[in-house]
N, C-alpha and C. Protein backbone atom coordinates (compact mmCIF):
# COMPACT_ATOMS: atom_id res chain seq x y z
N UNK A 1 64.66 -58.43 -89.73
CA UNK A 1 63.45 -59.18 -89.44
C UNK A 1 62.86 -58.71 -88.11
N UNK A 2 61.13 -58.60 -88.13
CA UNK A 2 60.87 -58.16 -86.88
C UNK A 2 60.48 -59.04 -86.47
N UNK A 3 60.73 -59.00 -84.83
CA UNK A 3 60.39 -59.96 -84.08
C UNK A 3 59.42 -59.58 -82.89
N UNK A 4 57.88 -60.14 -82.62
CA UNK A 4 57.09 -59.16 -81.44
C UNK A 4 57.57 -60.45 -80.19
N UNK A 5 57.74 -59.43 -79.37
CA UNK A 5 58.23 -60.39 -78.17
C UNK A 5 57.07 -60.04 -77.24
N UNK A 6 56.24 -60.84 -76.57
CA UNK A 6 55.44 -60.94 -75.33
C UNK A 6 55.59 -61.61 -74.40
N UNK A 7 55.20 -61.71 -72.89
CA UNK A 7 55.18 -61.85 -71.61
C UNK A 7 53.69 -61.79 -70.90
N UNK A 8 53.43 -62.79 -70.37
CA UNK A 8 52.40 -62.88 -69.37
C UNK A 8 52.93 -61.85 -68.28
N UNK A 9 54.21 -61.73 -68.05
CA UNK A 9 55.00 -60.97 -66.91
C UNK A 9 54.50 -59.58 -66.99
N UNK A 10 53.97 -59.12 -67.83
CA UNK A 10 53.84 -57.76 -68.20
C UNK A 10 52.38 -57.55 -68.95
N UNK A 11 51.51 -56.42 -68.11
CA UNK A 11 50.05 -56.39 -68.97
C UNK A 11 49.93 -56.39 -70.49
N UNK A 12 49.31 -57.52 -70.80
CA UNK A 12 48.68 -57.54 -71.96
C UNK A 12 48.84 -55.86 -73.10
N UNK A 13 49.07 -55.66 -74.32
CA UNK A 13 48.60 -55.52 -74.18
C UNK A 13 46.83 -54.62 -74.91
N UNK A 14 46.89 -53.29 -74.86
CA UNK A 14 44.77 -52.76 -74.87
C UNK A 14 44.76 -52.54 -76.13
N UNK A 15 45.67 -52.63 -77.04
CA UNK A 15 45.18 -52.14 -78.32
C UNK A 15 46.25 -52.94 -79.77
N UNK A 16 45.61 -52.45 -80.49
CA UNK A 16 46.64 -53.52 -81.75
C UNK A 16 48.37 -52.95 -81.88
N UNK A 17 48.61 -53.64 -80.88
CA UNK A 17 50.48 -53.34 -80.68
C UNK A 17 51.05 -54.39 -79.89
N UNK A 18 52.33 -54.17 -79.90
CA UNK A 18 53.08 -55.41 -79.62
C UNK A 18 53.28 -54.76 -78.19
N UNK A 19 53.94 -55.51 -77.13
CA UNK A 19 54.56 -55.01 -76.34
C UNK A 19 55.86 -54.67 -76.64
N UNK A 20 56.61 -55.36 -77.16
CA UNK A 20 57.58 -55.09 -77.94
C UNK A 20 58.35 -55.43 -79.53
N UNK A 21 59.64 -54.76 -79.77
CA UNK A 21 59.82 -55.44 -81.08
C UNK A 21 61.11 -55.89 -80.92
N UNK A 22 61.56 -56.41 -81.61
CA UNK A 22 62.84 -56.87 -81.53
C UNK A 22 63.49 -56.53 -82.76
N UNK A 23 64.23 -55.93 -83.33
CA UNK A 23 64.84 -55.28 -84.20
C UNK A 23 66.23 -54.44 -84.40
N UNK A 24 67.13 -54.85 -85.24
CA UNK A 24 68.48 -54.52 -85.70
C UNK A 24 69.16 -54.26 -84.31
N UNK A 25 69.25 -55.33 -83.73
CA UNK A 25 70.33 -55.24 -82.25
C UNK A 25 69.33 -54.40 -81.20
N UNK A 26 67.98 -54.19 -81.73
CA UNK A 26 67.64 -53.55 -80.15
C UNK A 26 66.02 -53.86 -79.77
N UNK A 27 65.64 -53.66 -78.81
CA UNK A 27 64.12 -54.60 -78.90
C UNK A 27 63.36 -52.75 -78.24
N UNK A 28 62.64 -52.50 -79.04
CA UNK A 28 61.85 -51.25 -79.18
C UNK A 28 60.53 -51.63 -78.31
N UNK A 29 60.51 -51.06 -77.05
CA UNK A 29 59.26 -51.61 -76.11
C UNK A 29 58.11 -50.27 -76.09
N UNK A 30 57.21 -50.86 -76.26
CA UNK A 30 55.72 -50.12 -76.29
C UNK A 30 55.82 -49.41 -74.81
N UNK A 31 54.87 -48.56 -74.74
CA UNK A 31 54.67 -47.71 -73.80
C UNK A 31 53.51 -48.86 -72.44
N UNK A 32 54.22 -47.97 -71.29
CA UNK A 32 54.05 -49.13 -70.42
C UNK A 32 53.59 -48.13 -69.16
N UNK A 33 51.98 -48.74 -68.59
CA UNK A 33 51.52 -47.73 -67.78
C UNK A 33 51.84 -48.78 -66.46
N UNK A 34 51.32 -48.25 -64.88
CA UNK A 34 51.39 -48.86 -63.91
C UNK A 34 50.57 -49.99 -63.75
N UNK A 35 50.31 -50.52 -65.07
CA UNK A 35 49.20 -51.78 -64.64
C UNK A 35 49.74 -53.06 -63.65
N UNK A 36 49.19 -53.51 -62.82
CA UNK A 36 49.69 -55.30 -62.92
C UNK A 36 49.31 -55.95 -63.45
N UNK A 37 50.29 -57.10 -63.95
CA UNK A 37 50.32 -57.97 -64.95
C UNK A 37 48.65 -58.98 -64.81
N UNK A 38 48.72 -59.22 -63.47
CA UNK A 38 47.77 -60.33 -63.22
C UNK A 38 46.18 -60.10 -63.36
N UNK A 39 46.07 -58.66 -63.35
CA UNK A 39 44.63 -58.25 -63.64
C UNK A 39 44.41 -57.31 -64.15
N UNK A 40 45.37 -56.02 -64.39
CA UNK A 40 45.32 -55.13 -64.98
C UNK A 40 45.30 -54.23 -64.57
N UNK A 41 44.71 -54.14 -62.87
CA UNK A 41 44.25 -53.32 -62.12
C UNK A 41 45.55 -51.94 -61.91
N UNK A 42 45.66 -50.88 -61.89
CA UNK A 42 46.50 -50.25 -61.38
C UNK A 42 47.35 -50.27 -60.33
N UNK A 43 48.67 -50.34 -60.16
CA UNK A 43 49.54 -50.42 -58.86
C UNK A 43 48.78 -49.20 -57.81
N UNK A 44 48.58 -48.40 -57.97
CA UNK A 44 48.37 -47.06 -57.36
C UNK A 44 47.41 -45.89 -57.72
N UNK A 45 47.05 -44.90 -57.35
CA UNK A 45 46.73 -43.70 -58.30
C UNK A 45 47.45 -43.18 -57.56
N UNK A 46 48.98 -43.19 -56.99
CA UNK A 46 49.95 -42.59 -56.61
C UNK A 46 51.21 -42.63 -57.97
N UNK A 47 51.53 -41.50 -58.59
CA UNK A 47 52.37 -41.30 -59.84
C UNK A 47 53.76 -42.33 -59.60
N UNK A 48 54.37 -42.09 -58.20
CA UNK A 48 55.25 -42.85 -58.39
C UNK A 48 55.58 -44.17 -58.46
N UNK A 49 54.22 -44.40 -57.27
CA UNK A 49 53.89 -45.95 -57.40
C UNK A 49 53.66 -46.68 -59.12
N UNK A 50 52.55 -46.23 -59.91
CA UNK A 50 52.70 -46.69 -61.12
C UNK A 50 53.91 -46.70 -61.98
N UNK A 51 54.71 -45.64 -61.74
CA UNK A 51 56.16 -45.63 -62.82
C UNK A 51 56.65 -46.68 -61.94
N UNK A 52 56.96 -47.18 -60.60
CA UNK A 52 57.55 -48.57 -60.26
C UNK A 52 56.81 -49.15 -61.19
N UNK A 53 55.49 -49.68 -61.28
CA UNK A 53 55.20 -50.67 -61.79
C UNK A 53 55.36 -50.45 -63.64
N UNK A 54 55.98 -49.59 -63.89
CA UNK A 54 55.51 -49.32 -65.24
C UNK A 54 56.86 -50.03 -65.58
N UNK A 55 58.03 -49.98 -64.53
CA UNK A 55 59.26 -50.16 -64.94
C UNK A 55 59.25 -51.49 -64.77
N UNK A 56 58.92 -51.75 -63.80
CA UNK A 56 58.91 -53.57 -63.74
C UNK A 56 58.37 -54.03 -65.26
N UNK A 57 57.51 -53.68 -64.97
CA UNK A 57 56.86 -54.11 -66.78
C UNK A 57 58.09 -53.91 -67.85
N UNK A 58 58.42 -53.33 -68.17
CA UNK A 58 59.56 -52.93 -68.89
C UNK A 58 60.61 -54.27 -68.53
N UNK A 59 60.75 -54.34 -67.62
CA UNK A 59 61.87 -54.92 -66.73
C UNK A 59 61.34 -56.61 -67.82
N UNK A 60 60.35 -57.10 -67.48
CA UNK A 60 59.56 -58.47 -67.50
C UNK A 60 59.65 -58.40 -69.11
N UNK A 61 59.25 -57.60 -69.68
CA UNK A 61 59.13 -57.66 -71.15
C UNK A 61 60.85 -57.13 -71.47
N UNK A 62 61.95 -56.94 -71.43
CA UNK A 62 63.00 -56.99 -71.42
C UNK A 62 63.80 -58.06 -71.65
N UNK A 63 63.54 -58.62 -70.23
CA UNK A 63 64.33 -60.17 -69.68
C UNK A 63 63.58 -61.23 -71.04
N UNK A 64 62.41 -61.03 -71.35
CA UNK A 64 61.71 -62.43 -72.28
C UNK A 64 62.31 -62.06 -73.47
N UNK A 65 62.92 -60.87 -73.75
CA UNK A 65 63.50 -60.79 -74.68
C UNK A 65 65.58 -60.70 -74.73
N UNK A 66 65.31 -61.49 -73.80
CA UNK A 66 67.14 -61.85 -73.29
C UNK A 66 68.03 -60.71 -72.77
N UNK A 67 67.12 -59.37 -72.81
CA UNK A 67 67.71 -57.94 -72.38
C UNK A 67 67.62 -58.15 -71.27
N UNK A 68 67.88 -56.76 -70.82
CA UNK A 68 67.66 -55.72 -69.12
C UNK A 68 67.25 -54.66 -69.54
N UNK A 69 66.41 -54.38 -68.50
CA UNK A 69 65.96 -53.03 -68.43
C UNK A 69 67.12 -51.51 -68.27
N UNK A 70 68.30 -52.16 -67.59
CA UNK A 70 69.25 -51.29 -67.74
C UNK A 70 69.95 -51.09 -69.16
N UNK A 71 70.03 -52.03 -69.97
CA UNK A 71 70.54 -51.43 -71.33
C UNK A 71 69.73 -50.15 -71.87
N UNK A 72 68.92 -49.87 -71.32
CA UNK A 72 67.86 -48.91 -72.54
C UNK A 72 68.62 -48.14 -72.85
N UNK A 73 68.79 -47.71 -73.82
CA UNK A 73 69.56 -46.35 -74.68
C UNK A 73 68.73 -45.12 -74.55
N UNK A 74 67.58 -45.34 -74.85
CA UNK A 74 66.76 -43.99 -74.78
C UNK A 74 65.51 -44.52 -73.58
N UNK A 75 65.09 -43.46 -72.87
CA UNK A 75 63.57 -43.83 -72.62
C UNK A 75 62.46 -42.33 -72.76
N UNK A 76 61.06 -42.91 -73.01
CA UNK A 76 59.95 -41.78 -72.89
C UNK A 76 59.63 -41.91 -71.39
N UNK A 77 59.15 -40.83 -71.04
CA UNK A 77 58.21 -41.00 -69.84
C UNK A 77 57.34 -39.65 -69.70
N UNK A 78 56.16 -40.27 -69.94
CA UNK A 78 55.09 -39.38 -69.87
C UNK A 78 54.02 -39.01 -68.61
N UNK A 79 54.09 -37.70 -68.72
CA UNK A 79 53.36 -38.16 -67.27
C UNK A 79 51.65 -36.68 -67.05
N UNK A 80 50.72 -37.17 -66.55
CA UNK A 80 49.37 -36.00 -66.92
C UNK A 80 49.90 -35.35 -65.70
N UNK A 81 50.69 -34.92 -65.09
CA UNK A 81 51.02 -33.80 -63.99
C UNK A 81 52.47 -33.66 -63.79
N UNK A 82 53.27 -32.43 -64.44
CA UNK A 82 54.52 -32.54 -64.31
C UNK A 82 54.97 -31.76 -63.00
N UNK A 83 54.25 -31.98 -62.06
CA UNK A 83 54.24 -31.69 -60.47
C UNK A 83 54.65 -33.40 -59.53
N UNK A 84 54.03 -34.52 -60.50
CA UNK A 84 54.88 -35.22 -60.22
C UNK A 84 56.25 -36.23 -60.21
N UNK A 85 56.71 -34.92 -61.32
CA UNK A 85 58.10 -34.93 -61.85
C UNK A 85 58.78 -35.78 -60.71
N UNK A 86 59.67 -35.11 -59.74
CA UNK A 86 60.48 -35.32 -58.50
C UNK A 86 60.06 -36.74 -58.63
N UNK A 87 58.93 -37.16 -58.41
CA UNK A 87 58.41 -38.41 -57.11
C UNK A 87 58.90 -39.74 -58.46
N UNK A 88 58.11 -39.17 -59.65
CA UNK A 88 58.89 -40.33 -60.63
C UNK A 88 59.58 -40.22 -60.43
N UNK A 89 60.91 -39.25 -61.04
CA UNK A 89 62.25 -39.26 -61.33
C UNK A 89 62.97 -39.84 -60.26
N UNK A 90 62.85 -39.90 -59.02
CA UNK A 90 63.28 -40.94 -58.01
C UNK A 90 63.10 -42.19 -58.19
N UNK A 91 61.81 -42.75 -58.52
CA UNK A 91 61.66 -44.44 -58.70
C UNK A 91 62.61 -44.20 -60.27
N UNK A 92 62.23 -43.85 -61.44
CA UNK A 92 63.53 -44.02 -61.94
C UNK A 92 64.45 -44.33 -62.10
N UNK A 93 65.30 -43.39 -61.30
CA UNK A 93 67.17 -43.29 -60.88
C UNK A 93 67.08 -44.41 -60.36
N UNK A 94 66.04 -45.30 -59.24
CA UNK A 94 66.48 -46.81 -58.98
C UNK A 94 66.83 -48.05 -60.02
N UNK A 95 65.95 -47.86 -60.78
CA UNK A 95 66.69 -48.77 -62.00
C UNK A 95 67.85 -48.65 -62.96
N UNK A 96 68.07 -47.27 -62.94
CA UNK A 96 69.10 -47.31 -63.55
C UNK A 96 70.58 -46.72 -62.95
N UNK A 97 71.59 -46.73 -63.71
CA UNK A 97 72.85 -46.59 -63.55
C UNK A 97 73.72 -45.51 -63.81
N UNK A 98 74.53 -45.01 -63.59
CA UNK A 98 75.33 -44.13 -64.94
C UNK A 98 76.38 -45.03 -65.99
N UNK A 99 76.04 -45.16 -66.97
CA UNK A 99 75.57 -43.68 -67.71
C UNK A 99 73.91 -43.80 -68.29
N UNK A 100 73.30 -42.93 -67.58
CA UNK A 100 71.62 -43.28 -67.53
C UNK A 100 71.32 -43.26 -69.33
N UNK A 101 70.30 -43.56 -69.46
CA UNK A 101 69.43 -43.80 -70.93
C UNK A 101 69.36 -42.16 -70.98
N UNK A 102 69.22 -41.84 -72.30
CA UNK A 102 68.82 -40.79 -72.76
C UNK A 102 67.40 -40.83 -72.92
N UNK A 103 66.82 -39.42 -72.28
CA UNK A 103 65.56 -39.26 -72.04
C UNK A 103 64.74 -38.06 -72.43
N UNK A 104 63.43 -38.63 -72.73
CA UNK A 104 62.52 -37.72 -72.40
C UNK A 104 61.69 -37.47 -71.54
N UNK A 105 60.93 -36.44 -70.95
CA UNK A 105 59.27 -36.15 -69.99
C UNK A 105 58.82 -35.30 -70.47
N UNK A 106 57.55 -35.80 -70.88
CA UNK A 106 56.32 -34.74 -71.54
C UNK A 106 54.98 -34.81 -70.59
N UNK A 107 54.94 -33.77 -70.86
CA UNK A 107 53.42 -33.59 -69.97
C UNK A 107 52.01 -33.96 -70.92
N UNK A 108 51.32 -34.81 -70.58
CA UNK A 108 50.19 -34.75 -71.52
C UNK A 108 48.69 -34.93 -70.94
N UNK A 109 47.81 -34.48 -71.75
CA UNK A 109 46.09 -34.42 -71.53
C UNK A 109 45.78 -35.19 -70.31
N UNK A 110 46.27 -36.94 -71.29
CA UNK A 110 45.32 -37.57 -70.24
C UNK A 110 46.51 -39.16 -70.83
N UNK A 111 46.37 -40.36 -70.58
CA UNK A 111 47.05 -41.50 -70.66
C UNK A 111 45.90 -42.65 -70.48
N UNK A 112 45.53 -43.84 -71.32
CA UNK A 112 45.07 -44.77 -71.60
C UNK A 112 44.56 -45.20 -69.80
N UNK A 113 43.64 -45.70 -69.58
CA UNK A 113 42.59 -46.17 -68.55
C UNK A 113 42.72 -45.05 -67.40
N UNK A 114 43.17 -43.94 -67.58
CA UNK A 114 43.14 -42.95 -66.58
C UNK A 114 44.36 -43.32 -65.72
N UNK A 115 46.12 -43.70 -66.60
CA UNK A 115 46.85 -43.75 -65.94
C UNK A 115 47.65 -42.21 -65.82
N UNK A 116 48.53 -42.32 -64.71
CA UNK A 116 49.50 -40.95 -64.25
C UNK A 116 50.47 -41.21 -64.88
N UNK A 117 51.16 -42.58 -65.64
CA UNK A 117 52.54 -42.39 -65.89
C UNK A 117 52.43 -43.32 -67.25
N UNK A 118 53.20 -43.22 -67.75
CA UNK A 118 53.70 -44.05 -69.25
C UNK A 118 55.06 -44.05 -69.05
N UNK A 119 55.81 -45.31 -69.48
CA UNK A 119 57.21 -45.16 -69.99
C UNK A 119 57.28 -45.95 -70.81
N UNK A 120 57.93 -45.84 -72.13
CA UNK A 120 58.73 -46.76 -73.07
C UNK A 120 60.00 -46.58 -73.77
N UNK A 121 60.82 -47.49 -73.67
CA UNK A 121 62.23 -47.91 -73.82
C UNK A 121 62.83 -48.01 -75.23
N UNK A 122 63.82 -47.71 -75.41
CA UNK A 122 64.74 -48.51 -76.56
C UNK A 122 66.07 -49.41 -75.62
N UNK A 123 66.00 -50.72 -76.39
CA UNK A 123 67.22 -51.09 -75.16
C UNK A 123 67.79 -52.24 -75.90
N UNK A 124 69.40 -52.25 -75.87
CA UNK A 124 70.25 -52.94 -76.87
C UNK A 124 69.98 -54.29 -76.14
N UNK A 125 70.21 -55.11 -77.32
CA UNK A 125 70.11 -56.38 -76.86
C UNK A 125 71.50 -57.23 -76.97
């Protein structure tokens, strides 16, 4: 059975998708840019600054679904300049632990309202 789990804690959110799902022991979270929750506005147009906020988001839509952001098994993280590889991959490594989530980073065009970073999770519940 699927279950969409949402949070005021975490932007809305822009298009017909859940923030997350909840499904067979694991809650499958939508892709998550540096917005804040309270207006939408961007944390930054600094890359690393938004992946903090992208993770908090993650973090907020996690917890409403009785997780942590540290369970994730896998994560995406996308980013339009893989020059600012380093500066994410540091805010990163703060949330997590060893043995880290299995991952990806792709470089792409461009990201929804003219963000620098995307991340989305798989994470056991």
């Amino acid at each position: 059975m699927r279950t969409s789990i949402t949070t005021s804690d975490a932007p809305a959110a822009i298009g017909p998708y859940s923030q997350a799902i909840r499904q067979g022991g694991y809650l499958w979270c939508s892709g998550q840019l540096g917005l804040r929750p309270a207006d939408g506005s961007f944390a930054d147009d600094n890359a690393a600054h938004q992946a903090e906020q992208a993770l908090r988001n993650l973090d907020a839509i996690c917890r409403e679904a009785g997780t942590a952001l540290s369970k994730a098994v896998k994560c995406t993280v996308y980013v339009v300049d893989l020059a600012d590889f380093a500066a994410v991959n540091k805010v990163y490594e703060g949330f997590f632990e060893a043995p880290f989530p299995a991952r990806a980073t792709v470089q792409v065009a461009a990201l929804p309202k003219g963000g620098r970073v995307e991340i989305d999770a798989v994470v056991a519940l």
